[in-house]
N, C-alpha and C. Protein backbone atom coordinates (compact mmCIF):
# COMPACT_ATOMS: atom_id res chain seq x y z
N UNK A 1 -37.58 23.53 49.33
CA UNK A 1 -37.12 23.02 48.05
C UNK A 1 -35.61 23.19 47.99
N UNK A 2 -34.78 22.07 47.68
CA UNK A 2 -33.09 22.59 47.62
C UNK A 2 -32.50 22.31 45.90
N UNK A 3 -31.48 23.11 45.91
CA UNK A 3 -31.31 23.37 44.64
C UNK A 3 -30.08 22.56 44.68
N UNK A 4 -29.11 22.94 43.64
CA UNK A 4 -27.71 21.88 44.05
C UNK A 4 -27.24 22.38 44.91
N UNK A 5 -27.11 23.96 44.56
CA UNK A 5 -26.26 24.88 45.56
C UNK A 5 -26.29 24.37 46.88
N UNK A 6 -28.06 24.45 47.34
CA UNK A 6 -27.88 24.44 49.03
C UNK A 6 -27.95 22.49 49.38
N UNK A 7 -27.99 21.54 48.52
CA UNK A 7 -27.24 20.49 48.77
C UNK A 7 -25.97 20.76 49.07
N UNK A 8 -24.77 21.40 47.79
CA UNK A 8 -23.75 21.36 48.23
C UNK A 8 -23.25 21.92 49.77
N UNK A 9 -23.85 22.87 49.95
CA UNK A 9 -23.52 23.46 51.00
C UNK A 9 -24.35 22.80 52.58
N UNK A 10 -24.94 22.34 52.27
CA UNK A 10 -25.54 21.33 52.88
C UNK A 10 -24.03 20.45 53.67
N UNK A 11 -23.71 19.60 52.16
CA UNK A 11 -22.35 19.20 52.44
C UNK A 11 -21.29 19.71 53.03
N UNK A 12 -20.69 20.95 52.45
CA UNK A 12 -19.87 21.81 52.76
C UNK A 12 -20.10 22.26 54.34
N UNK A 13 -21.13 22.28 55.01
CA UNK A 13 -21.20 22.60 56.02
C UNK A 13 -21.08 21.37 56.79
N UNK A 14 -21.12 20.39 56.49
CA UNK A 14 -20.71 19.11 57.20
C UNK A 14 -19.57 19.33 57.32
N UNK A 15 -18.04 19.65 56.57
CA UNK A 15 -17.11 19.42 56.54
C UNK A 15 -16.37 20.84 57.24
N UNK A 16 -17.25 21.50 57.66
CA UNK A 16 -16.85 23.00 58.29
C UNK A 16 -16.14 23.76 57.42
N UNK A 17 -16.96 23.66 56.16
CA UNK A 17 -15.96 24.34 55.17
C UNK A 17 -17.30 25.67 54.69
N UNK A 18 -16.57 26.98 54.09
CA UNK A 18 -17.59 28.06 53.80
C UNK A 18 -18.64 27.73 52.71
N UNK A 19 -19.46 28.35 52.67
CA UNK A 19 -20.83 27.89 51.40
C UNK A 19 -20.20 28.57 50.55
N UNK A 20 -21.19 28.26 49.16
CA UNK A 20 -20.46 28.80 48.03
C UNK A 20 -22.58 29.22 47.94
N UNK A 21 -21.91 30.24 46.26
CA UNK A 21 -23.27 30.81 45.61
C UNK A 21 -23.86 30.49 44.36
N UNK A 22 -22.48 29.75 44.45
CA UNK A 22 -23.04 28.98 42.65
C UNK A 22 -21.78 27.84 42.64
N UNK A 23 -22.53 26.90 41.86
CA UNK A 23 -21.34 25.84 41.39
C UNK A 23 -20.51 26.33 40.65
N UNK A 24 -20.67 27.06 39.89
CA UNK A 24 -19.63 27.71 39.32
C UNK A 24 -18.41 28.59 39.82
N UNK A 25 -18.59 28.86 40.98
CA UNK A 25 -17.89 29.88 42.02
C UNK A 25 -16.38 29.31 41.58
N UNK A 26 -15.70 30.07 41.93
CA UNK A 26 -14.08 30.54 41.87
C UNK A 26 -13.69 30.08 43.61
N UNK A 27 -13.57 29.37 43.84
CA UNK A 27 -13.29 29.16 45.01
C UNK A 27 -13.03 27.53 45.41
N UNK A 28 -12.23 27.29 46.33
CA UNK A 28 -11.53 25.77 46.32
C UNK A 28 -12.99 25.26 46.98
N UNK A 29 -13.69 25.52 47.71
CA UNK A 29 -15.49 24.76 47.76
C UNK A 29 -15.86 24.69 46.53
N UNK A 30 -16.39 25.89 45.70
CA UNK A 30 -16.96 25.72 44.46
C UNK A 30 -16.71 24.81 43.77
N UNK A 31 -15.27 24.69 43.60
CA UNK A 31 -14.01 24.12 42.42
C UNK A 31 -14.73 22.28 42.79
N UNK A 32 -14.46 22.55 44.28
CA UNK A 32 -15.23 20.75 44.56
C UNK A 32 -16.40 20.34 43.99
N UNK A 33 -17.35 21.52 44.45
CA UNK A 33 -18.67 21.02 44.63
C UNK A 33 -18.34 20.64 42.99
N UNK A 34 -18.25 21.50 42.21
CA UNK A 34 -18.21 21.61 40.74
C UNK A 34 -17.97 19.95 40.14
N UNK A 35 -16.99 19.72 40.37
CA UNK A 35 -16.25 18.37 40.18
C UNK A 35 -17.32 17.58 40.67
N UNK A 36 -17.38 17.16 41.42
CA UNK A 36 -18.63 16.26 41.85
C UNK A 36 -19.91 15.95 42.21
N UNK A 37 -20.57 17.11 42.17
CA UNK A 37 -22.08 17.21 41.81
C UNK A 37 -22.99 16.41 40.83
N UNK A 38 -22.61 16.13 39.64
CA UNK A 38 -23.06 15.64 39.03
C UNK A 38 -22.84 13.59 38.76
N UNK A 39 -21.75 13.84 38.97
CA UNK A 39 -21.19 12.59 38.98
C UNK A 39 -22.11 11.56 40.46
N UNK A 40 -21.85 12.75 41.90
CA UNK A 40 -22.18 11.83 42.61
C UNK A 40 -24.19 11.71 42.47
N UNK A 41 -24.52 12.78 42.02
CA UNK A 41 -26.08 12.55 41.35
C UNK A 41 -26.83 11.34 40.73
N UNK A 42 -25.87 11.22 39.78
CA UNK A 42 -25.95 10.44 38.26
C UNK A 42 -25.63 8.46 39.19
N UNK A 43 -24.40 8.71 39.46
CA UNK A 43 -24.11 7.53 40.06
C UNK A 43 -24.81 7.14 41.25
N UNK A 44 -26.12 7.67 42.37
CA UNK A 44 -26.56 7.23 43.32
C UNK A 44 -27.75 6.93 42.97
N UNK A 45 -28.37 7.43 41.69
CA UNK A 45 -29.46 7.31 40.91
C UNK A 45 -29.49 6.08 40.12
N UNK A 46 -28.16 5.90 39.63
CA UNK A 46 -28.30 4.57 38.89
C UNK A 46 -27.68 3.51 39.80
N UNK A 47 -27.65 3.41 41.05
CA UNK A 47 -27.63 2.43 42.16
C UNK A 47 -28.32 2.02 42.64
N UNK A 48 -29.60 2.43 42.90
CA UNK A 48 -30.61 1.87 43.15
C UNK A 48 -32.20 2.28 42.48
N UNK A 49 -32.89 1.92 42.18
CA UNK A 49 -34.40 2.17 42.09
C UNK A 49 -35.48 2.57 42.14
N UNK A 50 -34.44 3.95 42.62
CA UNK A 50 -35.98 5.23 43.31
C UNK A 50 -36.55 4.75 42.71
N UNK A 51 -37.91 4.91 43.48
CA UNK A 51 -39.08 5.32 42.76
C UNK A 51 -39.41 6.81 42.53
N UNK A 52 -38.89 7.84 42.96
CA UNK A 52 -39.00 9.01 41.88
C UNK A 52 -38.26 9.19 40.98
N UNK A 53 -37.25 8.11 40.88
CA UNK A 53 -36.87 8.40 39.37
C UNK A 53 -37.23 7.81 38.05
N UNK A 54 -38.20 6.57 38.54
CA UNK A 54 -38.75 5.55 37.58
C UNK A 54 -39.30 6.14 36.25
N UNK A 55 -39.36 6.32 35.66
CA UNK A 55 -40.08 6.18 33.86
C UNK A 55 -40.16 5.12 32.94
N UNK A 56 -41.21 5.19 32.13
CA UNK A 56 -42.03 4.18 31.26
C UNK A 56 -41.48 4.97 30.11
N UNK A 57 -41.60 3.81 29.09
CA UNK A 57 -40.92 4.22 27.56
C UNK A 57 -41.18 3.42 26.48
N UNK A 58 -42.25 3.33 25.75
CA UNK A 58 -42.48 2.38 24.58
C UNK A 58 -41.94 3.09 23.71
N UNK A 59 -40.57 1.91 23.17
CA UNK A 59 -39.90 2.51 21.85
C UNK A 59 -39.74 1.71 20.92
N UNK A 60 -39.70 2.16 20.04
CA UNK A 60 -39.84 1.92 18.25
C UNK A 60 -38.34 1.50 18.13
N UNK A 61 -38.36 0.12 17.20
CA UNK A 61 -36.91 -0.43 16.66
C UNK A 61 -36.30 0.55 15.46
N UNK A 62 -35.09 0.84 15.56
CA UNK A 62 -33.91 1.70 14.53
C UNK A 62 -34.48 1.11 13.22
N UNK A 63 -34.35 1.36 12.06
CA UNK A 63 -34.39 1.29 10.96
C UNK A 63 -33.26 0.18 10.45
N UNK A 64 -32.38 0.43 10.96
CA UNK A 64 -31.01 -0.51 11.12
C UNK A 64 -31.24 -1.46 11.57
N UNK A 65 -30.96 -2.51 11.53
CA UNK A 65 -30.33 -4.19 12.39
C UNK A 65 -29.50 -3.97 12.74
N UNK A 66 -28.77 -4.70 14.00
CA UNK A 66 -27.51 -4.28 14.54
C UNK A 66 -26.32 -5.87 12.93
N UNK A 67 -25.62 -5.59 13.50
CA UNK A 67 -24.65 -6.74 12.57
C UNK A 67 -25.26 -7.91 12.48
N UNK A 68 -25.35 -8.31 13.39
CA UNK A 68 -25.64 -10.30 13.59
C UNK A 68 -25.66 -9.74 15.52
N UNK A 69 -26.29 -11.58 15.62
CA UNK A 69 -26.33 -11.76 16.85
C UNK A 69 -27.87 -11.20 17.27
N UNK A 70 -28.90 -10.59 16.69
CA UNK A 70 -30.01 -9.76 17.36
C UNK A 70 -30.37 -9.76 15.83
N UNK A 71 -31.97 -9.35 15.88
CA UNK A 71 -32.85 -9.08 14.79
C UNK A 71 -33.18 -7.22 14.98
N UNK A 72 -33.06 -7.07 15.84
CA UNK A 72 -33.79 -5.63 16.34
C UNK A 72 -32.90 -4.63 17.22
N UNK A 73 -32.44 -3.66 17.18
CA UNK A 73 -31.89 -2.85 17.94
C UNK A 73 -32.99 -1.34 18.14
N UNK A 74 -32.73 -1.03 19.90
CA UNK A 74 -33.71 0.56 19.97
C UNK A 74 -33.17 1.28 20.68
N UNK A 75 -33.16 2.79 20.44
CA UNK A 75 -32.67 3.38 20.89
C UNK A 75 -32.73 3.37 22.50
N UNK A 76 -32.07 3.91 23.40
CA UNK A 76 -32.54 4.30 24.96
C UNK A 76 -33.25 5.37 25.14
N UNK A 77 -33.47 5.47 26.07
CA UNK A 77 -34.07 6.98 26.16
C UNK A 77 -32.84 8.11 26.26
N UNK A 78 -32.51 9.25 26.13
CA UNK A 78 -31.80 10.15 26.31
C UNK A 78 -31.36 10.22 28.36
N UNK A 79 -32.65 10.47 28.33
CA UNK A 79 -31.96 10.48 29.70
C UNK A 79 -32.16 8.93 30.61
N UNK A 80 -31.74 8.17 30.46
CA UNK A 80 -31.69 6.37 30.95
C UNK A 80 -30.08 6.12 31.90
N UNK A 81 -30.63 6.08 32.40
CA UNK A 81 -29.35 5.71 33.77
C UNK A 81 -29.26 4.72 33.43
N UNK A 82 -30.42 3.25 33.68
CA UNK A 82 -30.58 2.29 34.07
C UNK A 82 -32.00 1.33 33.87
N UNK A 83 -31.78 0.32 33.42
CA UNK A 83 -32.95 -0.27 32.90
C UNK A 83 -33.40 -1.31 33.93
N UNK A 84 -34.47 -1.13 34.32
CA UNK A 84 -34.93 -2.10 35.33
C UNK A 84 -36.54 -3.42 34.87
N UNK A 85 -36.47 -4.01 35.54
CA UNK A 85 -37.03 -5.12 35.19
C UNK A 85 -38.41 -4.68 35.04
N UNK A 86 -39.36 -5.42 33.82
CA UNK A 86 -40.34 -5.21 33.52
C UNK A 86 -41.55 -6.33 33.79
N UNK A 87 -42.83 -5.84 34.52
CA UNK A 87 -44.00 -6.92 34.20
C UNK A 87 -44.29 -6.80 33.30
N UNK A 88 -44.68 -5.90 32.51
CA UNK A 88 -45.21 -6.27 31.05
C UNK A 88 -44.60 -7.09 30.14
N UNK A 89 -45.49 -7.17 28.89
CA UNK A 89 -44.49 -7.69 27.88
C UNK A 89 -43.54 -6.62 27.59
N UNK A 90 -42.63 -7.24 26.98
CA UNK A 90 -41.39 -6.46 26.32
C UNK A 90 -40.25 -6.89 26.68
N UNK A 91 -38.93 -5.99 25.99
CA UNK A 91 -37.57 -6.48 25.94
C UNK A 91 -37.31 -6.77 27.36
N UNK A 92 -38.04 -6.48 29.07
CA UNK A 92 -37.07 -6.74 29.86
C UNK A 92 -37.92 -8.73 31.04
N UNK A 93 -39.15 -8.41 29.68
CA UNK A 93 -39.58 -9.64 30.66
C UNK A 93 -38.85 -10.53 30.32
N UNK A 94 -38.69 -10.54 28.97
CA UNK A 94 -37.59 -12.05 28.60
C UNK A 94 -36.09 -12.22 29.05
N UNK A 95 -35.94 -12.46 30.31
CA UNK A 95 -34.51 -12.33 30.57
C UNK A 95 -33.15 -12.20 29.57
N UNK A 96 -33.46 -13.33 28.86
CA UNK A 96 -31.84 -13.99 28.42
C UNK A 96 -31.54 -13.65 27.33
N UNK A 97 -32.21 -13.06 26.51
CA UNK A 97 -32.80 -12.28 25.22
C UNK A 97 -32.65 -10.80 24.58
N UNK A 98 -31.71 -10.45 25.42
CA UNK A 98 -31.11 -8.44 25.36
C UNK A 98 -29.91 -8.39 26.10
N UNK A 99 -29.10 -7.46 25.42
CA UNK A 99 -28.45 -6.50 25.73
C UNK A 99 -28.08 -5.19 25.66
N UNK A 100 -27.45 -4.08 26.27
CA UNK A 100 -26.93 -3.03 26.04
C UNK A 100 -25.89 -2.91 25.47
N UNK A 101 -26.09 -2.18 24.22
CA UNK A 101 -24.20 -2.21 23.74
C UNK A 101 -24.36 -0.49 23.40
N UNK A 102 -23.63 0.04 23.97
CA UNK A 102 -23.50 1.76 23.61
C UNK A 102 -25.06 2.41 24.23
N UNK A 103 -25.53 3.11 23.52
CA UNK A 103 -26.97 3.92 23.93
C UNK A 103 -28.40 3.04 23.25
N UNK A 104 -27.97 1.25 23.16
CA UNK A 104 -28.64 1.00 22.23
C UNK A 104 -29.30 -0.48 22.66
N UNK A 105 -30.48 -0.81 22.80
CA UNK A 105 -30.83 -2.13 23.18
C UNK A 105 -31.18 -3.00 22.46
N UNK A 106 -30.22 -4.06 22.19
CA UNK A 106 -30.34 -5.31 21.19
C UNK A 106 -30.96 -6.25 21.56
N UNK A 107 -32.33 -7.08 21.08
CA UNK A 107 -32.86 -8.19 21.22
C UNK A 107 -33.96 -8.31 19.76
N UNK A 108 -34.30 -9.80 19.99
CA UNK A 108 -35.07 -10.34 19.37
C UNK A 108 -36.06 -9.80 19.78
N UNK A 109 -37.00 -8.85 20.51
CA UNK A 109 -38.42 -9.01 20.87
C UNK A 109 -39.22 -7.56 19.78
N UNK A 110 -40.15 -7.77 19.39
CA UNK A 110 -40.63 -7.39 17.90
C UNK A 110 -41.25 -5.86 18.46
N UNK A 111 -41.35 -4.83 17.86
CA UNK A 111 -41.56 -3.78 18.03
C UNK A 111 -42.97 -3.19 18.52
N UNK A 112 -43.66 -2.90 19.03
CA UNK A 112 -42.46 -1.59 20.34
C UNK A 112 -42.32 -2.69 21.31
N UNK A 113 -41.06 -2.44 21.80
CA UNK A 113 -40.99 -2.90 23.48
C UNK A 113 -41.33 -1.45 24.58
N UNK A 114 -41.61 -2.16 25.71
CA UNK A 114 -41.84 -1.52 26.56
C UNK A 114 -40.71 -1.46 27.70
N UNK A 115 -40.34 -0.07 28.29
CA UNK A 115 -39.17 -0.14 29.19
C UNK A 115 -39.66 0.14 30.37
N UNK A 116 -38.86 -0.07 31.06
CA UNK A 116 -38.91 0.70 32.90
C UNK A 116 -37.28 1.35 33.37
N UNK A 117 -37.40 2.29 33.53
CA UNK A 117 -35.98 2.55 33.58
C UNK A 117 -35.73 3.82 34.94
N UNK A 118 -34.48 3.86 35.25
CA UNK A 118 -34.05 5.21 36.31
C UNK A 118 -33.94 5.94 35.33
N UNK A 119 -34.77 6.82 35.50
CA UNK A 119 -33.95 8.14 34.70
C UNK A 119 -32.79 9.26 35.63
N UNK A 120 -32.25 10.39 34.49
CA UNK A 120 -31.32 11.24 35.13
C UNK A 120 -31.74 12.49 35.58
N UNK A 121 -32.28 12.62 36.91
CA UNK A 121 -33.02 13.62 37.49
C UNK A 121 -32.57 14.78 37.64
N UNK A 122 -32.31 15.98 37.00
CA UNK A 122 -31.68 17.07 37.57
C UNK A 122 -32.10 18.06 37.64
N UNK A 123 -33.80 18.10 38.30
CA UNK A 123 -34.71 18.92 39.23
C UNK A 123 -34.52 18.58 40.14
N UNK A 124 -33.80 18.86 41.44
CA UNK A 124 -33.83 18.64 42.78
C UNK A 124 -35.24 18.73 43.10
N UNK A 125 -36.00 19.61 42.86
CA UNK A 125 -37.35 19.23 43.48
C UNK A 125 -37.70 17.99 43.80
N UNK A 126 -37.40 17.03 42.30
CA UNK A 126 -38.19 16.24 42.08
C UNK A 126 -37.41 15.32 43.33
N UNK A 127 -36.68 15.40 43.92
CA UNK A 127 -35.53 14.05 44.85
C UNK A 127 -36.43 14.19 45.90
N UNK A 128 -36.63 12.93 46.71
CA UNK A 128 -36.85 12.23 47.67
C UNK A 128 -36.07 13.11 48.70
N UNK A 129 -36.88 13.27 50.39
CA UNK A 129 -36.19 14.06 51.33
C UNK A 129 -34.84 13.25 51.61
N UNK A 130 -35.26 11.88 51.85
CA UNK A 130 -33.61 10.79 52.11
C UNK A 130 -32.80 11.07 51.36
N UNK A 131 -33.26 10.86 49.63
CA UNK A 131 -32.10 11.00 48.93
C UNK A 131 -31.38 12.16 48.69
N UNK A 132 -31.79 13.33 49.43
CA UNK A 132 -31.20 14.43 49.33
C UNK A 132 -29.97 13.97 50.66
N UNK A 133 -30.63 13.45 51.58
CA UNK A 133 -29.53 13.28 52.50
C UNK A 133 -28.38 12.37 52.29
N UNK A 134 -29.07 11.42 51.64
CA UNK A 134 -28.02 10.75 50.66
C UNK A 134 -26.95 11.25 49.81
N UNK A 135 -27.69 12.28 49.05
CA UNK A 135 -26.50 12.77 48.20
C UNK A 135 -26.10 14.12 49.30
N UNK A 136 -26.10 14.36 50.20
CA UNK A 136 -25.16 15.16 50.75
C UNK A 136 -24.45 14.65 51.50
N UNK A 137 -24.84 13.46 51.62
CA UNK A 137 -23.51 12.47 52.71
C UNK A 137 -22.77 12.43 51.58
N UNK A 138 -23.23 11.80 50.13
CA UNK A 138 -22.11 11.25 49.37
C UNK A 138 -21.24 12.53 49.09
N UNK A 139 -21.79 13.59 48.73
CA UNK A 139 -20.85 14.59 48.30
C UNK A 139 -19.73 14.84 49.56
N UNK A 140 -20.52 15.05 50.50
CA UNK A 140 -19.41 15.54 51.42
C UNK A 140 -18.40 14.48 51.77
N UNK A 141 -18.91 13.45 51.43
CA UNK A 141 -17.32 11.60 51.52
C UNK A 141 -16.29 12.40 50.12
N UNK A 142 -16.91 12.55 49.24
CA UNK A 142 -16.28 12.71 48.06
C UNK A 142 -15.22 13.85 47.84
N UNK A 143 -15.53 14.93 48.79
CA UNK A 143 -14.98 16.14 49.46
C UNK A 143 -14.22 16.68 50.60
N UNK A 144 -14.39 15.54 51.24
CA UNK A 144 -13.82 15.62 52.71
C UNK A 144 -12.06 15.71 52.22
N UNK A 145 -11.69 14.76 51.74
CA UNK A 145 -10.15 14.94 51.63
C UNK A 145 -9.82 15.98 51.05
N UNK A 146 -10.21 16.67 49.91
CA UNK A 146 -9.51 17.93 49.11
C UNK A 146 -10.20 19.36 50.10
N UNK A 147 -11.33 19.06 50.94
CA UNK A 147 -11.38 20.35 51.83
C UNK A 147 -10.79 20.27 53.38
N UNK A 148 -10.86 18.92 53.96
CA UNK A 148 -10.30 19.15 55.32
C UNK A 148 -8.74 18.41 55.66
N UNK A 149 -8.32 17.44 54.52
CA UNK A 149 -7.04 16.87 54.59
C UNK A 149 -7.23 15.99 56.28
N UNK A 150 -8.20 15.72 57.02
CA UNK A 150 -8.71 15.08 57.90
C UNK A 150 -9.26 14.09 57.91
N UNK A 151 -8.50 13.01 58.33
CA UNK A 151 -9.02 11.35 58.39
C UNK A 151 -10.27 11.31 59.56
N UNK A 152 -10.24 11.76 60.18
CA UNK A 152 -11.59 11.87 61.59
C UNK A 152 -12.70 11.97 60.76
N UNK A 153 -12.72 12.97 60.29
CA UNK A 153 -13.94 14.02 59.52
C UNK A 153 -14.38 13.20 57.98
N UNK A 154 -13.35 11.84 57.44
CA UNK A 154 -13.23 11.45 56.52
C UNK A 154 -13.91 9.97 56.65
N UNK A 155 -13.62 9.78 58.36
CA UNK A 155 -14.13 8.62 58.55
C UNK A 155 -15.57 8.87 59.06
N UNK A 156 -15.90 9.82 60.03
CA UNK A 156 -17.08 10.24 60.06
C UNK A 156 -18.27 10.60 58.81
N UNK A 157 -17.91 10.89 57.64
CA UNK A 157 -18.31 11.26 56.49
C UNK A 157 -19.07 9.95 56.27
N UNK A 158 -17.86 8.76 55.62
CA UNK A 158 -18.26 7.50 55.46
C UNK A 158 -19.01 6.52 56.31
N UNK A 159 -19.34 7.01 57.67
CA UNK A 159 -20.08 6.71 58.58
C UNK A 159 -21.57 6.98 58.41
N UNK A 160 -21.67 8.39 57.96
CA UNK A 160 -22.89 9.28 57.83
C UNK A 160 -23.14 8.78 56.47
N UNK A 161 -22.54 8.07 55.22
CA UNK A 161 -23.05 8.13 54.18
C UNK A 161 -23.44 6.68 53.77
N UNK A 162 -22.75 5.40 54.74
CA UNK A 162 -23.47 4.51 55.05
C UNK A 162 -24.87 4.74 55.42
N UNK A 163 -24.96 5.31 56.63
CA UNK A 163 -25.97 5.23 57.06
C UNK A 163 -27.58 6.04 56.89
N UNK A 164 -27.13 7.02 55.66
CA UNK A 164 -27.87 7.80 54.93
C UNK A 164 -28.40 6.62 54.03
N UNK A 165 -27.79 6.12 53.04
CA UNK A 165 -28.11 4.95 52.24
C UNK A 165 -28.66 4.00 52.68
N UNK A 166 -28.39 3.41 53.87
CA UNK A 166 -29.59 2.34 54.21
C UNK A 166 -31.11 2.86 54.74
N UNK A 167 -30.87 4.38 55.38
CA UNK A 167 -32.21 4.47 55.53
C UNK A 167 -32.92 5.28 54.38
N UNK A 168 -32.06 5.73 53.29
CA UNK A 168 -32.87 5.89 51.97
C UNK A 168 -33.42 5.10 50.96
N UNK A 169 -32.82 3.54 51.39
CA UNK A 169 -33.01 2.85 50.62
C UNK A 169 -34.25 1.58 51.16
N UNK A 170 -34.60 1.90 52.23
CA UNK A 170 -35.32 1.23 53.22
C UNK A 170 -36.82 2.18 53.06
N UNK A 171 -36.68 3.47 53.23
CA UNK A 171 -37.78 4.20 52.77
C UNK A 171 -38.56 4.25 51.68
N UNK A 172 -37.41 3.55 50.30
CA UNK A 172 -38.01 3.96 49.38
C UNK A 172 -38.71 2.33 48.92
N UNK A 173 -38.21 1.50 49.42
CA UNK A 173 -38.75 0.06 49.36
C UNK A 173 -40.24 0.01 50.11
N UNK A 174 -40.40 0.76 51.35
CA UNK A 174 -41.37 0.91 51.95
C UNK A 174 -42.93 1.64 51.27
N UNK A 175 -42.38 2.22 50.05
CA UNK A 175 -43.06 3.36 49.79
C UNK A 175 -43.77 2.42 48.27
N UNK A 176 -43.55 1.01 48.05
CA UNK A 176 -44.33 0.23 47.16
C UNK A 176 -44.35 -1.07 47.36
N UNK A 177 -45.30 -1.85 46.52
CA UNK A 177 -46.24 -2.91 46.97
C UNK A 177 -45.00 -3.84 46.82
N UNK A 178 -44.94 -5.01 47.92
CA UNK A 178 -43.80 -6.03 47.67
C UNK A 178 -43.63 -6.83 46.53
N UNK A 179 -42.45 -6.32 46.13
CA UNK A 179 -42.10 -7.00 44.74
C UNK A 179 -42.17 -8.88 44.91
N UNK A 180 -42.05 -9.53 44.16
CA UNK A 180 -42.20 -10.84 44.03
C UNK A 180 -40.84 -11.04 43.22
N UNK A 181 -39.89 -11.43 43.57
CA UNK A 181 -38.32 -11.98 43.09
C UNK A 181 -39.26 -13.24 41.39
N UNK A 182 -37.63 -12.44 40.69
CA UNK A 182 -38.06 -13.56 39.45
C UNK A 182 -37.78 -14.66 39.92
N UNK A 183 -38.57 -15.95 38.98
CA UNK A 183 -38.67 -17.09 39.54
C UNK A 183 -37.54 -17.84 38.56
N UNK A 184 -36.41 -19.07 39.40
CA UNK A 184 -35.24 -19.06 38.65
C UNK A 184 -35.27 -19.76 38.06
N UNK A 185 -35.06 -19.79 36.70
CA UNK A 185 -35.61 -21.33 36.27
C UNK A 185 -34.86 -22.81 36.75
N UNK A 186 -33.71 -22.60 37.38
CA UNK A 186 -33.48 -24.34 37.96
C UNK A 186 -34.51 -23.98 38.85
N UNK A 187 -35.47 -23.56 39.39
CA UNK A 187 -36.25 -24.06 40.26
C UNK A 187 -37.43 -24.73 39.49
N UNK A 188 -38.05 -23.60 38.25
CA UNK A 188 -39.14 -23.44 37.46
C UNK A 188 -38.71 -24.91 36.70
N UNK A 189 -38.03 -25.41 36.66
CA UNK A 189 -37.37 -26.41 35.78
C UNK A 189 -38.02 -27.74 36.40
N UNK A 190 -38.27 -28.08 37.76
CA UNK A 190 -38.31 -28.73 38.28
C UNK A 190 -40.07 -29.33 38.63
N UNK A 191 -40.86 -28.19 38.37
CA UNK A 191 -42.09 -28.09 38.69
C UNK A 191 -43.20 -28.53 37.72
């Protein structure tokens, strides 16, 4: 099971730099890991589609109307990276019909909608073995310059974190039933 710590150091040992004992540590590793732990988490999560980060969410419209432009506004979920496309009914089958403005989803479609979304995972347990390797390539790209001041080790980083990402992202496509691409309507138009 890895925690952030031994991700970071995970990283940190890529870059031949000493482990730390806590993100919080007093130390120019710590000080890094600190800075970018979360950020590079948050941002590799809402890049693509794990499927361990997926969650379902039927939510209830605000009490409020937004101004104009929409009949219905709903909250997000608290922890919502990213909203991904829905089979069911709800706000994400109707394409052309929603948006995001702030923490808040505006459309016409009548209450409850149903969501599919990335959420913001911060049980390492819960991460995928790839995406752990993923996020220790990314951390250590993100780190390489403020710990080794080395373009070799900087380009090697970005080498390793390419290639972490395609095979995390290849695994995790593998790991469910083949999606079927929406159908566009100049095609649907035609039929």
């Amino acid at each position: 099971m890895s925690s952030a710590v031994d991700i970071c150091n995970l990283a940190l040992q890529r870059l031949g730099a000493k482990s730390i004992t806590s993100l919080s540590e007093d130390s120019p590793s710590g000080r890094a890991c600190n800075r970018v732990y979360a950020h590079a988490r948050d941002s590799e999560l809402r890049a693509h589609p794990w499927n361990f980060a997926r969650a379902r969410a039927q939510l209830a419209a605000d009490a409020t109307a937004p101004a104009f432009g929409y009949l219905k506004q709903y909250p997000l979920p608290s922890d919502c990276l990213r909203i991904l496309p829905n089979d069911n009914t709800g706000v994400i089958s109707t394409q052309d019909d929603w948006q995001i403005e702030g923490r808040k989803i505006l459309t016409n479609d009548s209450s409850p909608i149903y969501l599919v979304y990335i959420k913001q995972v911060t049980d390492e347990s819960e991460f995928d073995a790839l995406f752990i390797e993923l996020l220790v390539s990314r951390i250590a790209l993100d780190m390489v310059e403020a710990i080794t001041q080395s373009n070799k080790k900087k380009e090697a980083a970005s080498t390793r974190y390419v290639l972490a990402q395609r095979d995390a992202r290849k695994a995790n496509a593998f790991a469910r039933a083949p999606q079927e691409p929406p159908t566009d309507p100049w095609v649907s138009a035609r039929l």
